[in-house]
Protein backbone atom coordinates (compact mmCIF):
# COMPACT_ATOMS: atom_id res chain seq x y z
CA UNK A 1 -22.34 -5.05 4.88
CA UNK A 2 -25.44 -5.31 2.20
CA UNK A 3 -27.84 -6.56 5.56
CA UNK A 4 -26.63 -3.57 7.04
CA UNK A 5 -27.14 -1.24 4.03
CA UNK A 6 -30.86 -2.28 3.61
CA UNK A 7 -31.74 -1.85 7.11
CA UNK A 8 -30.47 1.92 7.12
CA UNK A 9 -33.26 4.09 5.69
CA UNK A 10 -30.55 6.46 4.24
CA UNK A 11 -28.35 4.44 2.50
CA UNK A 12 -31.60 2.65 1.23
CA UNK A 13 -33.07 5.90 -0.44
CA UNK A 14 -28.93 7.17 -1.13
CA UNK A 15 -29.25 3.85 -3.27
CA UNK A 16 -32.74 4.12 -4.89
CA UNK A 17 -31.35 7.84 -5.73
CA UNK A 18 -27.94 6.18 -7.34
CA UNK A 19 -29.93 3.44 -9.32
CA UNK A 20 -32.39 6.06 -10.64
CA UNK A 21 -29.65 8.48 -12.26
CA UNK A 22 -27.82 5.75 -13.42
CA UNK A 23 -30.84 3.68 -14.72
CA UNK A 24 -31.72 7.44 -16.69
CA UNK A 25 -28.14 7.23 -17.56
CA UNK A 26 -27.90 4.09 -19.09
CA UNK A 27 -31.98 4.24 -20.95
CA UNK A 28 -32.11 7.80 -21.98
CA UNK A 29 -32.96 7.22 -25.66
CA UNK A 30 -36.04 5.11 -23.84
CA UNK A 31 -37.10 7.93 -21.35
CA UNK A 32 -36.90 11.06 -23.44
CA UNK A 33 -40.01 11.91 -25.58
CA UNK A 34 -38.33 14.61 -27.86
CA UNK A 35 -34.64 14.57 -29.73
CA UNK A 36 -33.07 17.22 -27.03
CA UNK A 37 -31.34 19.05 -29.60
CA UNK A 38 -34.08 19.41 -31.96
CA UNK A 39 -35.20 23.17 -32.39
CA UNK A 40 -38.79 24.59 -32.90
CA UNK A 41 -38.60 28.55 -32.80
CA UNK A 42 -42.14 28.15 -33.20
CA UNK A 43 -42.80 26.41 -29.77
CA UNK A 44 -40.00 28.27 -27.90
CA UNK A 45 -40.76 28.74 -24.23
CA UNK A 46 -44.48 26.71 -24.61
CA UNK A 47 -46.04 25.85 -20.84
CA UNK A 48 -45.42 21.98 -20.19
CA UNK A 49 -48.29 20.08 -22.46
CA UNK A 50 -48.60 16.34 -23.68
CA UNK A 51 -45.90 16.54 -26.40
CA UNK A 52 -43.61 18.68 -23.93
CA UNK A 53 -44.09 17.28 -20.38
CA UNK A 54 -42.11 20.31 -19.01
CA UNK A 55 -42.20 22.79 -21.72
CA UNK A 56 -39.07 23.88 -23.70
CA UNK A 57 -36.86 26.22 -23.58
CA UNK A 58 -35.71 29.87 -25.49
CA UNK A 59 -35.08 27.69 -29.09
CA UNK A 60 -37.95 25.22 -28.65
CA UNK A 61 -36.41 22.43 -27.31
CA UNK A 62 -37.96 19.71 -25.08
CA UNK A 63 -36.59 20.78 -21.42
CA UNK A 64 -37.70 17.40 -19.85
CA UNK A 65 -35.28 15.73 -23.00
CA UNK A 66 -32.87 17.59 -22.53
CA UNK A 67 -32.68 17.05 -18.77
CA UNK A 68 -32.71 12.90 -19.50
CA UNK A 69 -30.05 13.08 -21.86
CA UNK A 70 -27.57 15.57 -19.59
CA UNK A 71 -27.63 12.76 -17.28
CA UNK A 72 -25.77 10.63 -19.61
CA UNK A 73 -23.55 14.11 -20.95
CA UNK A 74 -22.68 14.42 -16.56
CA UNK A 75 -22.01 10.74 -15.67
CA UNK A 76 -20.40 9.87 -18.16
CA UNK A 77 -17.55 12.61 -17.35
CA UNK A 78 -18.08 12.50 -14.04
CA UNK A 79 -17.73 8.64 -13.85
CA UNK A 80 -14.64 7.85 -15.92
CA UNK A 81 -13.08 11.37 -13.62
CA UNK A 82 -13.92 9.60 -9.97
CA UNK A 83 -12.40 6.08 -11.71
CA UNK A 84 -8.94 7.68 -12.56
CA UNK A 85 -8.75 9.67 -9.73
CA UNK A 86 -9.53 6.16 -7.58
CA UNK A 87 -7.25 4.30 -9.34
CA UNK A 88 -4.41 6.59 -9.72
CA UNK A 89 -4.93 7.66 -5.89
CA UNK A 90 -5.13 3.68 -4.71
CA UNK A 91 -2.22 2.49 -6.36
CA UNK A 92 -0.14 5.34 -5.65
CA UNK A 93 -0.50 6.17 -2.00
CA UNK A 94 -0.82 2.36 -1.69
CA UNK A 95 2.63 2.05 -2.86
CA UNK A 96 4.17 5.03 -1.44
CA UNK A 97 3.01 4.62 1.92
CA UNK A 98 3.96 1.01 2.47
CA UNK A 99 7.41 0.99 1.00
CA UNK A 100 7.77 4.50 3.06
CA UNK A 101 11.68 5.89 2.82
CA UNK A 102 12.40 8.47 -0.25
CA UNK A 103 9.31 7.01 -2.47
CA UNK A 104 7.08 8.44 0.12
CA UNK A 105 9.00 11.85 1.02
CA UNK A 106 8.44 12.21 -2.62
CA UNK A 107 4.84 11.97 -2.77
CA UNK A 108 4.36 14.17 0.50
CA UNK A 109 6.21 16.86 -1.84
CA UNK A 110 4.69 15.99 -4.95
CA UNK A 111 1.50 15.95 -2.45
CA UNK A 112 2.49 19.62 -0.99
CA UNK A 113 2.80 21.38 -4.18
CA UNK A 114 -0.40 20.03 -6.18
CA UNK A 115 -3.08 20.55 -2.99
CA UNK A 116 -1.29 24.66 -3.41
CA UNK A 117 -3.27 24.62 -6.51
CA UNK A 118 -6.60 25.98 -6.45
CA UNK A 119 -8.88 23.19 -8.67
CA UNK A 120 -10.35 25.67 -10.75
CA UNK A 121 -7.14 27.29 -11.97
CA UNK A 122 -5.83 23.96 -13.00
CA UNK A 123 -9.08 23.31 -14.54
CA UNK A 124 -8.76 26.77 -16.50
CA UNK A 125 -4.98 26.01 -17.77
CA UNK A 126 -6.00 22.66 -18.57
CA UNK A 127 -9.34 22.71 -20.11
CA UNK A 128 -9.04 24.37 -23.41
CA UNK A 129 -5.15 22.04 -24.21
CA UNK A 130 -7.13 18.96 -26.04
CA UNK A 131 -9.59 19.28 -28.46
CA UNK A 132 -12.73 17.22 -27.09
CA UNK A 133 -13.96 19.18 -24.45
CA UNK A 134 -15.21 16.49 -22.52
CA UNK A 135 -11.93 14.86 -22.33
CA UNK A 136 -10.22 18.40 -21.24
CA UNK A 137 -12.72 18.63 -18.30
CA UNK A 138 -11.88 14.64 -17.20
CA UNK A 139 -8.36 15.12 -17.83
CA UNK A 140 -8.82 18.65 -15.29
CA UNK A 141 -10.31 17.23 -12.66
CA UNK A 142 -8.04 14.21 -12.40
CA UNK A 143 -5.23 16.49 -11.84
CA UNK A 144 -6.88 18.87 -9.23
CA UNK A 145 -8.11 16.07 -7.43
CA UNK A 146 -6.38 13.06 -7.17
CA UNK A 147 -4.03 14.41 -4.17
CA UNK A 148 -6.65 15.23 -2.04
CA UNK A 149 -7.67 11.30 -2.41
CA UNK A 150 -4.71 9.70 -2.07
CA UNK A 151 -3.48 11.63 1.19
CA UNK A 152 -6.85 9.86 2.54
CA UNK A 153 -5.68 6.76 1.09
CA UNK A 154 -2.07 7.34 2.25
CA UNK A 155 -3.52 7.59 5.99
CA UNK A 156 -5.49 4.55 5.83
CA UNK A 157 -2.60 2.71 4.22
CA UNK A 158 0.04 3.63 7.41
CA UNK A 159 -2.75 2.68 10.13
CA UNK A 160 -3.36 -0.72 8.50
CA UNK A 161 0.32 -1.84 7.71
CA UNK A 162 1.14 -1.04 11.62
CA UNK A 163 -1.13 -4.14 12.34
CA UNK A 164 0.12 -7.47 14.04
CA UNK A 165 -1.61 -9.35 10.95
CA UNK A 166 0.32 -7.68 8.97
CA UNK A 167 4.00 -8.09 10.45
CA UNK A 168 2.97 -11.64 10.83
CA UNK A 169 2.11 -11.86 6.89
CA UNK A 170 5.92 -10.42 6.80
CA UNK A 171 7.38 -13.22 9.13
CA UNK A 172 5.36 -16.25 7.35
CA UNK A 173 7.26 -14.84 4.14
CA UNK A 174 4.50 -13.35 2.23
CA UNK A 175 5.52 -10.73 -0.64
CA UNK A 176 5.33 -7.46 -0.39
CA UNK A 177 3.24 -7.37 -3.46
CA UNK A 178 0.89 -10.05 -1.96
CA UNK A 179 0.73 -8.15 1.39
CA UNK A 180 -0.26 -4.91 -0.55
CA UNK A 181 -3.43 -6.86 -2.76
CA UNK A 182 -4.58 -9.54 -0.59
CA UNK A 183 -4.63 -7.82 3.02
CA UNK A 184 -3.98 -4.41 3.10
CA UNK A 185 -6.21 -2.99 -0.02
CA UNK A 186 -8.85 -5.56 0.78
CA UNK A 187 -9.13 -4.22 4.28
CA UNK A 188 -9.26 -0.80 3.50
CA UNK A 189 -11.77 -0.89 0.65
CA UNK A 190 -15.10 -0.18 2.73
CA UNK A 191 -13.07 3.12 3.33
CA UNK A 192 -12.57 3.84 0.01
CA UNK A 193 -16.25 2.81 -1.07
CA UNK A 194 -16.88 5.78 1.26
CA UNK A 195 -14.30 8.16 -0.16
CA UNK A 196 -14.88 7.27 -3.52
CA UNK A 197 -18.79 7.62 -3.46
CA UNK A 198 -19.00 11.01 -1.52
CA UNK A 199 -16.48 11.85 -3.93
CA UNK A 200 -18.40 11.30 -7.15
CA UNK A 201 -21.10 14.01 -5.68
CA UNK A 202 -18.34 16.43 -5.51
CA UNK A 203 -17.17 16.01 -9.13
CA UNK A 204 -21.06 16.38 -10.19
CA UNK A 205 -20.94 19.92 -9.12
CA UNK A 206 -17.82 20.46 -10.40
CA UNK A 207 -18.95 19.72 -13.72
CA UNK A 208 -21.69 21.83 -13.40
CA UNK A 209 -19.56 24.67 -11.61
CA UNK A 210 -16.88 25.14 -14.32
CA UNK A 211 -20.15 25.88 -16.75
CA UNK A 212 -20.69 29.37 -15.01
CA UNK A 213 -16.66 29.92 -15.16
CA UNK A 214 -17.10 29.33 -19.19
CA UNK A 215 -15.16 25.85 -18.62
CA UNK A 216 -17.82 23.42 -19.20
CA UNK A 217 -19.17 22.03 -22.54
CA UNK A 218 -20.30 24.24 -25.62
CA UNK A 219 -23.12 26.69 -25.22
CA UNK A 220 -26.20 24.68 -26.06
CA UNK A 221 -25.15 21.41 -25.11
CA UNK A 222 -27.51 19.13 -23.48
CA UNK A 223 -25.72 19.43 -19.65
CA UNK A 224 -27.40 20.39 -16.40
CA UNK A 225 -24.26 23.34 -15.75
CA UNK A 226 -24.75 24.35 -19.02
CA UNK A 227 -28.67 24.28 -19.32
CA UNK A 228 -28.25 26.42 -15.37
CA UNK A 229 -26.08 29.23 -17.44
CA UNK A 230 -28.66 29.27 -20.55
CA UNK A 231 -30.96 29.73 -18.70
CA UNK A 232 -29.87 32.70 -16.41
CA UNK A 233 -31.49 35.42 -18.50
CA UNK A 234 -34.79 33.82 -18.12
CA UNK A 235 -34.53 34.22 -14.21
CA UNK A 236 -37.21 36.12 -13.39
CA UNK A 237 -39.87 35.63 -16.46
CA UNK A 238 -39.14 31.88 -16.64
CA UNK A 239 -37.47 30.62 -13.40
CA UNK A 240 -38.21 27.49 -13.92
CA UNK A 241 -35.59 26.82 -16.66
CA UNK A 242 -32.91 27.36 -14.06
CA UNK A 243 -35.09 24.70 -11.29
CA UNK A 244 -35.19 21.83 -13.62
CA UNK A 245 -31.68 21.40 -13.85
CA UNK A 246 -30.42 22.22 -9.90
CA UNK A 247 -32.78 19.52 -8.82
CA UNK A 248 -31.17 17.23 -11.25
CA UNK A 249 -27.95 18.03 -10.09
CA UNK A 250 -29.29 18.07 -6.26
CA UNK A 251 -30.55 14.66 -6.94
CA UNK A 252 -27.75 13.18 -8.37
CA UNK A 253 -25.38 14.58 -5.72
CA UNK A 254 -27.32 14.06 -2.72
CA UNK A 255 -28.18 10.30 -3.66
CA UNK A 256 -24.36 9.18 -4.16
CA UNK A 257 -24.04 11.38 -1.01
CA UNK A 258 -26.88 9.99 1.46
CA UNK A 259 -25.26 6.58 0.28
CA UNK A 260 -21.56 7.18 1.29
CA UNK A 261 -22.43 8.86 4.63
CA UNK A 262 -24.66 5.44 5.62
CA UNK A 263 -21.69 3.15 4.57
CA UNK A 264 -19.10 5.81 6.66
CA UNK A 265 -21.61 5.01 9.46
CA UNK A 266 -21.25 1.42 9.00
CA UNK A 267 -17.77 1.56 8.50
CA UNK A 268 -17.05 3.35 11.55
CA UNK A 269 -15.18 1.17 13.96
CA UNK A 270 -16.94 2.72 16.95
CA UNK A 271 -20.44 2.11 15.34
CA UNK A 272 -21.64 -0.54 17.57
């Protein structure tokens, strides 16, 4: 799968995009010039210059800083979110769907009544219950989610236990258990790569979208949503301030994007 990764122009840049958010990500301390939370009323709004490669904003601080750092603030919810929704998802629909009777008429209910539930109104009952913020907007998006994941899961799961290999496994006396992790999860996890991947794009706007509903992280913090709704009443003298952080959040999108729709390409069984 890798040879066919590199020779696909798209899932070659998806994956220079990917490696540059998270390398931002992972260095930020090494990349930002300025503390991104350090104020200077008396520099507030200056054009971008040597000490402030992209200016700063209405209290002074470094924009380009700031934007470094709320790469770390965004992945790291929007990481640990696409993890627990992927595990809880996996092993659930795994589960459900092979063992089938009442266990899975259970979770097509269960299913039913959570995918009713607009995401954002489960995000706004949820957010504000525990006191990191942060955690609140994780904990939201798991829930409002991690349906819509496993019903993809659950379909994959039913076409690949239907298989010959896998009634043969049966016959030669394999476990159910060993059945479930060493043929059918294996064989579906270029799938789930895919689902997983576009997926983590999604909850990247998310984040940023439950900023403008009031959702997201305290006014002032150093977050691309966040940093888009300071900077809304600066639209038309200082436009800018509300560019810098949509291409961030373009980038980061569109790169895990661009990656998962080259390895849905590859993964398609009519490809070649």
């Amino acid at each position: 799968m890798l040879k066919k990764l590199l020779h696909r122009p798209q899932a070659v840049v998806g994956m220079l995009m990917m490696l540059t958010v998270l390398t931002v990500m992972a260095a930020a301390p090494c990349f930002a010039p300025n503390d991104p939370n350090k104020i200077d009323i008396l520099h507030k709004l200056a054009a971008p210059c040597e000490q402030y490669p992209l200016g700063t904003d209405e209290m002074g601080r470094c924009i380009l800083s700031r934007l470094i750092f709320a790469a770390r603030v965004s992945m790291s919810i929007s990481l640990p979110a696409i993890g627990a929704i992927a595990a809880i998802s996996v092993l659930l629909a795994t589960f459900c769907a092979y063992t089938g009777g009442i266990a899975d008429r259970i979770f097509v209910i269960l299913s039913n009544i959570f995918m009713a539930l607009p995401p954002f109104l489960v995000a706004m009952t949820l957010v504000g219950l525990f006191e990191s913020k942060a955690f609140s907007i994780i904990i939201s998006i798991v829930i409002a989610m991690w349906v819509w994941n496993a019903q993809v899961v659950r379909t994959y799961v039913l076409r690949e236990k239907n298989k010959p290999y896998i009634v043969t496994c049966r016959m030669s006396g394999c476990s159910e258990l060993r059945i479930i992790l060493r043929h059918i999860i294996p064989n579906i996890f270029p799938h789930l790569l895919v689902l997983y991947s576009t997926g983590l794009s999604g909850v990247i706007i998310m984040i940023s979208g439950y900023a403008f509903l009031g959702l997201g992280l305290e006014a002032g913090a150093a977050e691309w949503g966040a940093m888009l709704v300071g900077a809304n009443k600066l639209i038309f003298s200082h436009p800018e301030l509300i560019a810098y952080p949509g291409l961030c959040i373009l980038f980061a999108a569109a790169g895990f994007n661009l990656f998962g729709e080259a390895l849905r390409d590859i993964c398609d069984p009519g490809e070649d």
